[in-house]
C-alpha atoms as a PDB file:
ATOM      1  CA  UNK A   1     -78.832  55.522 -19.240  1.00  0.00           C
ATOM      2  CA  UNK A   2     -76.003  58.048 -20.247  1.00  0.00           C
ATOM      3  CA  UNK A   3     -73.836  59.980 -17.465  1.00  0.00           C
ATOM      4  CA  UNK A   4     -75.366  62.927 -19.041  1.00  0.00           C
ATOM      5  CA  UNK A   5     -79.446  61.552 -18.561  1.00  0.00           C
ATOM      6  CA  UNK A   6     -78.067  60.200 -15.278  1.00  0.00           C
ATOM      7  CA  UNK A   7     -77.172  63.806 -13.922  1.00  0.00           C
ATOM      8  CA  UNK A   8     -80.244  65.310 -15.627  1.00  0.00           C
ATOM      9  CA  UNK A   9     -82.736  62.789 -13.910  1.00  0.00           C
ATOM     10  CA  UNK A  10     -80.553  62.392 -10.407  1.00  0.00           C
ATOM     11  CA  UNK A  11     -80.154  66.415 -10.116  1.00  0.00           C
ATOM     12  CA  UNK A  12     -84.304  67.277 -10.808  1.00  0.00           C
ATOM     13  CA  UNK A  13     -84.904  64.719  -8.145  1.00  0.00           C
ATOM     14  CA  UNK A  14     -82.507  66.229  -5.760  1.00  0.00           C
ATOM     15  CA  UNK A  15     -84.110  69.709  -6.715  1.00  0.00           C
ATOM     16  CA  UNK A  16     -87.836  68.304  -6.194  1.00  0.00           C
ATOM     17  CA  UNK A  17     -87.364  67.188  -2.527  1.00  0.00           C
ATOM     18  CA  UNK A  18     -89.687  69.153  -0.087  1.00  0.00           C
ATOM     19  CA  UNK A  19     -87.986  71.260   2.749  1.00  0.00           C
ATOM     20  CA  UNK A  20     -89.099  68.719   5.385  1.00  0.00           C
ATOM     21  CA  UNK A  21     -86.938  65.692   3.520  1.00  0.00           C
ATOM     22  CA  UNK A  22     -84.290  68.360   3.268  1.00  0.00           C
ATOM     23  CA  UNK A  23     -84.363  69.428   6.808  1.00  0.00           C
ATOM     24  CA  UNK A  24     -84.387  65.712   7.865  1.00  0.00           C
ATOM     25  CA  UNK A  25     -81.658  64.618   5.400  1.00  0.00           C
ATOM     26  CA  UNK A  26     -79.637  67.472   7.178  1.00  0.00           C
ATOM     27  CA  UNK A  27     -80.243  66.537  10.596  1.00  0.00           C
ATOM     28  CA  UNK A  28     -80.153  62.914  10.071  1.00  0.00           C
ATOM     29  CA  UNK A  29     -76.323  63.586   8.426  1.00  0.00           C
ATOM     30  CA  UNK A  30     -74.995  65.605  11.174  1.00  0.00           C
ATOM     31  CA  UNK A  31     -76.078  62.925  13.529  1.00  0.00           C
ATOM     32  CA  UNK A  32     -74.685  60.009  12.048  1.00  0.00           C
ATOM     33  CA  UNK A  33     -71.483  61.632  10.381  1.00  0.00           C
ATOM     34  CA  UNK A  34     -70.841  63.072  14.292  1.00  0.00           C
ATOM     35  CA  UNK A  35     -70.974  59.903  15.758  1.00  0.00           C
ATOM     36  CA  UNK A  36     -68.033  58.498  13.552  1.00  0.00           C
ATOM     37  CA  UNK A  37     -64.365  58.018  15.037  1.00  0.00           C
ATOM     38  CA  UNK A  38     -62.628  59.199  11.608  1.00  0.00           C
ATOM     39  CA  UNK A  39     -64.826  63.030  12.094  1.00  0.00           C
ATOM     40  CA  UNK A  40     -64.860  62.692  15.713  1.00  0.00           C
ATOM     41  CA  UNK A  41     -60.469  62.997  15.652  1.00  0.00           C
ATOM     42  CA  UNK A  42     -60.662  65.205  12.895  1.00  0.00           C
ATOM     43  CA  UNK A  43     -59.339  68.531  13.470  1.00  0.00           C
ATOM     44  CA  UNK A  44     -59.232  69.776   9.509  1.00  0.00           C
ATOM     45  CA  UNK A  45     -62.425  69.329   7.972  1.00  0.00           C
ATOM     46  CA  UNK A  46     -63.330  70.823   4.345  1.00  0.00           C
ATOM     47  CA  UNK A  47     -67.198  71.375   3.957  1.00  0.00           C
ATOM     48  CA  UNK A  48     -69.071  72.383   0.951  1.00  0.00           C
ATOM     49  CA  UNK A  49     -72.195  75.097   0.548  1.00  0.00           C
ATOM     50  CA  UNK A  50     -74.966  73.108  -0.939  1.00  0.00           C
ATOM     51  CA  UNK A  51     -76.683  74.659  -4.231  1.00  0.00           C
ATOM     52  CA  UNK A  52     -79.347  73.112  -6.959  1.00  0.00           C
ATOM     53  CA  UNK A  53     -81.102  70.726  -4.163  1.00  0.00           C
ATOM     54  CA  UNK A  54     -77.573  68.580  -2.701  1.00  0.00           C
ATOM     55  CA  UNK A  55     -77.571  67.894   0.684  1.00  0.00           C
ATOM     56  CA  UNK A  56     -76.620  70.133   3.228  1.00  0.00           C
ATOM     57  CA  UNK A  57     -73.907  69.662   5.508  1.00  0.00           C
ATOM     58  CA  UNK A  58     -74.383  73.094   7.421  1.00  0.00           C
ATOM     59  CA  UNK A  59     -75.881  71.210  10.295  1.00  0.00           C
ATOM     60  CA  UNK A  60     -72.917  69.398  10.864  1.00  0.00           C
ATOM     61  CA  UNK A  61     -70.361  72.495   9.632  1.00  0.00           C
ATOM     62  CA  UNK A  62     -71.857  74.211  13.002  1.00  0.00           C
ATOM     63  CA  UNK A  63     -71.389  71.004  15.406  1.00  0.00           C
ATOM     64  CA  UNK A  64     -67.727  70.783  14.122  1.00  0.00           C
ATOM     65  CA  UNK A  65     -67.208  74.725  14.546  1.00  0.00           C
ATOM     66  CA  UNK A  66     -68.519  74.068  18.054  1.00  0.00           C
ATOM     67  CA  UNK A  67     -66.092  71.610  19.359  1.00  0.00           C
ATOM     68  CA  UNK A  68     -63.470  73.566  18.149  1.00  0.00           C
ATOM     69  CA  UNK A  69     -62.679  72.237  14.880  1.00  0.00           C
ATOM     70  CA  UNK A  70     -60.986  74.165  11.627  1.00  0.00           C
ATOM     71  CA  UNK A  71     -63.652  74.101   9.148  1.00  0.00           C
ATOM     72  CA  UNK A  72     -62.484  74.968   5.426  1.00  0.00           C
ATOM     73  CA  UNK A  73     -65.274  75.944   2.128  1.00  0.00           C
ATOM     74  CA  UNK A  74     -64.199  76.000  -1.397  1.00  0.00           C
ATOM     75  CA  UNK A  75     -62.984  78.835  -3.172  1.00  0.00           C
ATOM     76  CA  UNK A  76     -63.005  78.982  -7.142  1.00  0.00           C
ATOM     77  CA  UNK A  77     -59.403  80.104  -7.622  1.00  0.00           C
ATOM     78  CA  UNK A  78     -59.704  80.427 -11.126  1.00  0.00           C
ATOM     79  CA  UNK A  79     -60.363  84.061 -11.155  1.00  0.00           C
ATOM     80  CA  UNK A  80     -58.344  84.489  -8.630  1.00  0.00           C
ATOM     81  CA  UNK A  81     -55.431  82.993  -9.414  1.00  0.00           C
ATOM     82  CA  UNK A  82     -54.916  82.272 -13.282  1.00  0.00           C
ATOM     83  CA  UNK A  83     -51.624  79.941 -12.432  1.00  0.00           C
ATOM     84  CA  UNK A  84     -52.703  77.996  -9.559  1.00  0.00           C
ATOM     85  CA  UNK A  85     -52.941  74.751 -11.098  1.00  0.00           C
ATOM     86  CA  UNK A  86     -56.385  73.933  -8.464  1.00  0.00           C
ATOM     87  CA  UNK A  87     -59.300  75.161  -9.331  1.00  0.00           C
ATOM     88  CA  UNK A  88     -60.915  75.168  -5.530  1.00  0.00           C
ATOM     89  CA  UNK A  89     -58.788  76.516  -2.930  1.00  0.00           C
ATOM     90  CA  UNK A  90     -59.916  75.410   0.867  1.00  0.00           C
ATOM     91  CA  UNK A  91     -60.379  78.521   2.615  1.00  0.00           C
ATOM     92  CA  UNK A  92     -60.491  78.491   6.671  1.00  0.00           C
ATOM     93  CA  UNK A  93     -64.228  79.430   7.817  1.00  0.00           C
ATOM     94  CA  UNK A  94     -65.499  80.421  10.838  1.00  0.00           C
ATOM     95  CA  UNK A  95     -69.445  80.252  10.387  1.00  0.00           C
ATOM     96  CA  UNK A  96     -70.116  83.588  13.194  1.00  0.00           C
ATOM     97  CA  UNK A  97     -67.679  85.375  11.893  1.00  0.00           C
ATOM     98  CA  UNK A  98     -67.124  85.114   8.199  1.00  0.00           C
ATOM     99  CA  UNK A  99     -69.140  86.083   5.614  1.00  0.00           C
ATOM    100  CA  UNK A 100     -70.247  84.310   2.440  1.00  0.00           C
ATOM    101  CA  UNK A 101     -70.337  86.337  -1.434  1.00  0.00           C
ATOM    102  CA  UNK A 102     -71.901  84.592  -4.250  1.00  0.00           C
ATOM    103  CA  UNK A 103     -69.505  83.475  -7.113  1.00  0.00           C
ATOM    104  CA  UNK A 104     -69.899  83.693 -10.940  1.00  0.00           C
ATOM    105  CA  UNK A 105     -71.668  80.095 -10.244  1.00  0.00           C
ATOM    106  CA  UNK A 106     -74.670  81.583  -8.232  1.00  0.00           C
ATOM    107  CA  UNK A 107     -72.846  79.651  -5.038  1.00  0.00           C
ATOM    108  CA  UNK A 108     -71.763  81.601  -1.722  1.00  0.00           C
ATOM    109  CA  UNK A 109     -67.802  81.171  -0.786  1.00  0.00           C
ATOM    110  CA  UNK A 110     -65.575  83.011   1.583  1.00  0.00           C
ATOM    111  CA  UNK A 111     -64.482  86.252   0.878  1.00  0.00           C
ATOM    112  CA  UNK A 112     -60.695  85.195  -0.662  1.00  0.00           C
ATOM    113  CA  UNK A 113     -57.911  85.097   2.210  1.00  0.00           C
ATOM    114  CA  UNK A 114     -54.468  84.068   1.151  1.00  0.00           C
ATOM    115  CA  UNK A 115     -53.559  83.761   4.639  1.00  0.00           C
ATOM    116  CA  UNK A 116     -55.910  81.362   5.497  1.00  0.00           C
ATOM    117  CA  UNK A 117     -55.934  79.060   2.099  1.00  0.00           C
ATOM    118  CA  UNK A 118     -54.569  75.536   2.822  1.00  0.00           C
ATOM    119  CA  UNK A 119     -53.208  72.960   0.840  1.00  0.00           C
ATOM    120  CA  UNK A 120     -56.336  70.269   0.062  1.00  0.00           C
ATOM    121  CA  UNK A 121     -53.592  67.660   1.335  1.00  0.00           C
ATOM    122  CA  UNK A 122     -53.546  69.331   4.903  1.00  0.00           C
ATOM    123  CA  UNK A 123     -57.388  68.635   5.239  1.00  0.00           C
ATOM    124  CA  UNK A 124     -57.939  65.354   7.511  1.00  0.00           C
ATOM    125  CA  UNK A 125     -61.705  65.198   5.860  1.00  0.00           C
ATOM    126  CA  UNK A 126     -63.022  66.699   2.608  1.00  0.00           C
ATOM    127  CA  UNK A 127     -66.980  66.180   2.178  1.00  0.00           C
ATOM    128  CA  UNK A 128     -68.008  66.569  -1.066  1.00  0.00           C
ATOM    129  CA  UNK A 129     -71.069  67.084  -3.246  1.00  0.00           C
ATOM    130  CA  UNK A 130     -71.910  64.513  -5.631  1.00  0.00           C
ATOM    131  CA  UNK A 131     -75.046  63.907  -8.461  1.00  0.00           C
ATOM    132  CA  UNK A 132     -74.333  59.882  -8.092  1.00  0.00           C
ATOM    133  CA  UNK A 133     -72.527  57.503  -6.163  1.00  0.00           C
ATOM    134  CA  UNK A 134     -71.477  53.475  -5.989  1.00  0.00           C
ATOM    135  CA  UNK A 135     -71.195  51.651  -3.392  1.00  0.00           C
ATOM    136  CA  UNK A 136     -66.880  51.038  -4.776  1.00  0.00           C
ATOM    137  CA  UNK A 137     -66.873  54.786  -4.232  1.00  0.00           C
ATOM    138  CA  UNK A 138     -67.247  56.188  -7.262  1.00  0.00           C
ATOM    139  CA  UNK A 139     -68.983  59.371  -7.711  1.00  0.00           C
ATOM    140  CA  UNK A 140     -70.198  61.718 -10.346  1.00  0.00           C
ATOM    141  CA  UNK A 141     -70.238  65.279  -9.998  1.00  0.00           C
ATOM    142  CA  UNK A 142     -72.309  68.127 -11.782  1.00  0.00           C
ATOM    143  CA  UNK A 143     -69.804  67.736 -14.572  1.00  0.00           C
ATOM    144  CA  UNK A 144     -67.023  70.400 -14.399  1.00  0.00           C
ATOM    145  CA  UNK A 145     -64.460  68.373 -12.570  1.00  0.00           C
ATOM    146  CA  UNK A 146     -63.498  70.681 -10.409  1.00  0.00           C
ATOM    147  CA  UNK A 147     -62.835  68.176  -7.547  1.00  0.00           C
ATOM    148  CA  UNK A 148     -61.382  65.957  -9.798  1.00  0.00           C
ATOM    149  CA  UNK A 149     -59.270  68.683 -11.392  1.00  0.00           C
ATOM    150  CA  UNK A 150     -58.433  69.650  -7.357  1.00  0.00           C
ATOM    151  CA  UNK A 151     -58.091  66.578  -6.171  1.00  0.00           C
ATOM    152  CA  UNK A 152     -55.661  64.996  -8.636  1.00  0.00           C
ATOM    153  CA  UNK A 153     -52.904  65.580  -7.291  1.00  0.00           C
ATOM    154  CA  UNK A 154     -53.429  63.437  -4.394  1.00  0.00           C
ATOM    155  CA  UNK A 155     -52.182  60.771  -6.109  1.00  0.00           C
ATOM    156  CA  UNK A 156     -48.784  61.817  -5.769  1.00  0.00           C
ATOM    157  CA  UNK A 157     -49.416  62.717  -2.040  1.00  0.00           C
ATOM    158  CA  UNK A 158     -48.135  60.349   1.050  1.00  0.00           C
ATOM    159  CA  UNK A 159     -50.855  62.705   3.236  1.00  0.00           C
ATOM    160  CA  UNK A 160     -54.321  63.157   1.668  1.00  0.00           C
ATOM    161  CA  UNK A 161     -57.707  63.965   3.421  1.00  0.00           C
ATOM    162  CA  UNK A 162     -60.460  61.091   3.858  1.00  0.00           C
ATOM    163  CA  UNK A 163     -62.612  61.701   0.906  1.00  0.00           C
ATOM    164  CA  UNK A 164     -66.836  61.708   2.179  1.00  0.00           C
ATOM    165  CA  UNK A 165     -69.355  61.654  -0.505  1.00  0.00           C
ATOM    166  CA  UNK A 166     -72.860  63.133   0.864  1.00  0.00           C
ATOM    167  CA  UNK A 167     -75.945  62.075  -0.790  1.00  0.00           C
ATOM    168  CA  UNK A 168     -79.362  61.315  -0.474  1.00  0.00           C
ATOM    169  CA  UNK A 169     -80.007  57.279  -0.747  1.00  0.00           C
ATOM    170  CA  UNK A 170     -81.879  57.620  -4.167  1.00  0.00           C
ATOM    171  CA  UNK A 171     -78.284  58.980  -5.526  1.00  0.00           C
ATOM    172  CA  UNK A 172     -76.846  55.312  -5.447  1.00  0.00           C
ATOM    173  CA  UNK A 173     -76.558  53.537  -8.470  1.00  0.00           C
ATOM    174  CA  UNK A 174     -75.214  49.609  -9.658  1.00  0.00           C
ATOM    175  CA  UNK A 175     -71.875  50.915 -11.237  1.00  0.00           C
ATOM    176  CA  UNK A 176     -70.231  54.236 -12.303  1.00  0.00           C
ATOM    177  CA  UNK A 177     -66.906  53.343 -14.720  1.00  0.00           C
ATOM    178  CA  UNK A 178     -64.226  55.561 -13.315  1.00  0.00           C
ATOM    179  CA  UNK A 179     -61.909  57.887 -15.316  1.00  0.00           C
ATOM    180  CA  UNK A 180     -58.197  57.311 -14.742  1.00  0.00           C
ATOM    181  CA  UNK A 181     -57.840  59.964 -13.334  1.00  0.00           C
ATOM    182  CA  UNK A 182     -60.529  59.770 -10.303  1.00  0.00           C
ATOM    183  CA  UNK A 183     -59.567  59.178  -7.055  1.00  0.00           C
ATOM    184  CA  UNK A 184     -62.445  57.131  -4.967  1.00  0.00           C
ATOM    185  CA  UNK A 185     -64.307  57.905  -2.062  1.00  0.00           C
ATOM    186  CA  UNK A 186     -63.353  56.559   1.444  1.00  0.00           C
ATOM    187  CA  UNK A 187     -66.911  56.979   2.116  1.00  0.00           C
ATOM    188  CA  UNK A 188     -70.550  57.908   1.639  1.00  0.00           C
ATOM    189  CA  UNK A 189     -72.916  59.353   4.324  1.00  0.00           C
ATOM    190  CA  UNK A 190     -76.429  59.542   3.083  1.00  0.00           C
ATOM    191  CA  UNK A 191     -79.934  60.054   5.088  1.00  0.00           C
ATOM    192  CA  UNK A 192     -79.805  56.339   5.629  1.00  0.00           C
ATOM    193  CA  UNK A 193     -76.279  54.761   6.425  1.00  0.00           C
ATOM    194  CA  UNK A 194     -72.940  55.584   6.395  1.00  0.00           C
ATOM    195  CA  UNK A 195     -71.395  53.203   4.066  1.00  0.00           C
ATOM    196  CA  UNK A 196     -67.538  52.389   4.303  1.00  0.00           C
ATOM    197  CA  UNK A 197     -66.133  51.718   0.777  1.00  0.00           C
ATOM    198  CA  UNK A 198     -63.583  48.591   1.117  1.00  0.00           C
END
């Protein structure tokens, strides 16, 4: 199967799960990712707003809010900011006092603060979205690379944020062939395990 059949199928099976899987998932996530050392020191943690069916990590967004963590969403800068060279800017968010706006994409973000943007290298954890994953950490996105396009300058970094895929378990597949340019996963939490990649 193609990347491109790989999303299609992977993405209408994400979208056809029923609210109680969802709601589960969710739960099920919080619980497990809260229980593990590397979020539990944390004290920078970049979260995502779920859209077409991912899964959510509001559930645990509000536990790390609540023992006093700095939680960060994505911002498309491209609008924004024609010469930033990121596409997503990590915006600090509190979830009772901020509020969201939709972007061009159809997906809520913070209202755009350049006072309380940080650098994605200051993050100690950035969760992301993904379509599929590997068990060598490999993901695939929903194909505009804008985490890849954010993220790639991490490779020049001596300080870089533990990269956490989030995905339901039907999401893994045998093998994804990375681009040079990707930079793996540290880990994937799913509604099943939380697998360490090695």
């Amino acid at each position: 199967m193609s990347v491109r059949q790989l999303r299609k199928t992977l993405r209408k099976k994400r979208r056809d799960l029923g609210e109680p899987a969802r709601r589960t998932a969710r739960l099920t996530l919080a619980r497990r990712l809260g229980k593990e050392p590397v979020f539990i020191s944390a004290g920078r943690i970049g979260f995502y707003v779920a859209s077409d069916g991912e899964l959510d990590p509001s559930e645990i967004l509000e536990s790390a809010d609540a023992m006093g963590k700095k939680c960060y969403l994505p911002v498309v800068a491209d609008q924004l900011l024609r010469w930033h060279p990121s596409p997503l800017l990590f915006q600090q968010f509190e979830p009772h006092l901020d509020r969201l706006a939709v972007n061009r994409f159809g997906i809520p973000e913070p209202c755009y603060d350049p006072r309380r943007v940080i650098a994605v290298e200051m993050l100690d954890i950035l969760l992301l979205p993904l379509v599929a994953f590997d068990r060598s950490g490999h993901r695939i996105g929903m194909g505009a690379g804008f985490y890849d396009r954010s993220l790639s300058s991490l490779h020049r970094r001596f300080r870089r944020p533990k990269l956490i895929g989030l995905g339901y378990s039907f999401q893994e597949v045998a093998d994804i062939q990375p681009n040079a340019w990707d930079i793996p996963l540290d880990a994937i939490v799913t509604e099943t395990e939380f697998i360490r990649v090695r």
